[in-house]
Protein backbone atom coordinates (compact mmCIF):
# COMPACT_ATOMS: atom_id res chain seq x y z
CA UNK A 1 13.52 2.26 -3.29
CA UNK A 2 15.41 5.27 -3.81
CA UNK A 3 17.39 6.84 -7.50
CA UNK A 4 20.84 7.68 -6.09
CA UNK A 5 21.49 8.52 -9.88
CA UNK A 6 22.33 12.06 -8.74
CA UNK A 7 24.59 11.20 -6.00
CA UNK A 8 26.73 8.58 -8.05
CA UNK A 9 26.84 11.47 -10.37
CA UNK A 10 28.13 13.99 -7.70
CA UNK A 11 30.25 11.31 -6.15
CA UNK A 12 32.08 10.75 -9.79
CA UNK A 13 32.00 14.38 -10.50
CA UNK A 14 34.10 15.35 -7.22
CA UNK A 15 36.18 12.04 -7.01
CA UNK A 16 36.35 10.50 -10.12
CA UNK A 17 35.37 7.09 -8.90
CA UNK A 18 33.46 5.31 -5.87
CA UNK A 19 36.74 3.96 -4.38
CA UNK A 20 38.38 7.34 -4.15
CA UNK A 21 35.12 8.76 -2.48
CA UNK A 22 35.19 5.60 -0.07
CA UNK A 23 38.97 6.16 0.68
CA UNK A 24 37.96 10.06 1.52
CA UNK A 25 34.84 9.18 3.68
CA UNK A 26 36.68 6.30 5.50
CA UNK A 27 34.09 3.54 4.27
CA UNK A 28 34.40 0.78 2.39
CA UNK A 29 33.00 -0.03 -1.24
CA UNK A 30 30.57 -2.47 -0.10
CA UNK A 31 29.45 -0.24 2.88
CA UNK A 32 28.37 2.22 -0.14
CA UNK A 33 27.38 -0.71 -1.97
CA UNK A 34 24.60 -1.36 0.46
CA UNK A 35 23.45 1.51 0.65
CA UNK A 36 23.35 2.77 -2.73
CA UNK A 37 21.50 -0.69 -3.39
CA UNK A 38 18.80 0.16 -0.91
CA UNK A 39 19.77 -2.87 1.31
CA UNK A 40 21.03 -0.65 4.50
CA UNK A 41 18.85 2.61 4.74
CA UNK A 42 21.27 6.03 4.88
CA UNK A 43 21.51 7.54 8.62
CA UNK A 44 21.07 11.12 9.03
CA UNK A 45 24.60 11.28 10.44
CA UNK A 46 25.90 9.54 7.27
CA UNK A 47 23.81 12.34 4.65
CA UNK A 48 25.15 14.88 6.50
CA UNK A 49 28.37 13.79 6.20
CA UNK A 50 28.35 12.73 2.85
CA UNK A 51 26.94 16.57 1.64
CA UNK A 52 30.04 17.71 3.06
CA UNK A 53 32.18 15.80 1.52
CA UNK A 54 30.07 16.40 -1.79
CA UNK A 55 29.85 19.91 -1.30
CA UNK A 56 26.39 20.80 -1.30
CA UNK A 57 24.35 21.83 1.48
CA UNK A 58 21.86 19.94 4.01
CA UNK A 59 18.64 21.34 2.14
CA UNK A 60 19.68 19.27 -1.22
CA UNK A 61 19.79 16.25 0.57
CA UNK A 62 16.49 15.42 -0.37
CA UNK A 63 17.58 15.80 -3.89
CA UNK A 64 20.64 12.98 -3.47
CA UNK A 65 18.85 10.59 -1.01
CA UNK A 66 15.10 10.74 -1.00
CA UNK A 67 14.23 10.98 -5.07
CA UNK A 68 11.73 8.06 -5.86
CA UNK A 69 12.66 5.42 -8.03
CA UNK A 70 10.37 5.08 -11.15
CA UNK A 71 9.24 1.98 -12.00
């Protein structure tokens, strides 16, 4: 499992709330649902995507996707 803490932060930050960022990235809320829940694993394709949207670039992904969850 995965702490998307610091992407639902950046997604709030830029958007103001997980529905607007869905309506941007043409997705719906339970498609980032999923994800964010660690039930459906984030493709590359999507990351990418998603730091553009988020405006950071590729080399933070790690950062937003990868950062263990502590126990």
């Amino acid at each position: 499992m995965f702490d998307h803490s610091k992407l639902c932060g950046r997604i709030v930050e830029k958007f103001g709330t997980r529905k607007a960022f869905c309506a941007a990235a043409g997705v719906t809320e339970s498609w980032l649902a999923a994800r964010l829940g660690g039930k459906i694993q984030f493709r590359a394709d999507e990351m990418h995507h998603i730091a553009e949207l988020l405006d950071f670039p590729a080399d933070q992904i790690p950062g937003y996707f990868f950062t263990p969850k502590l126990r």
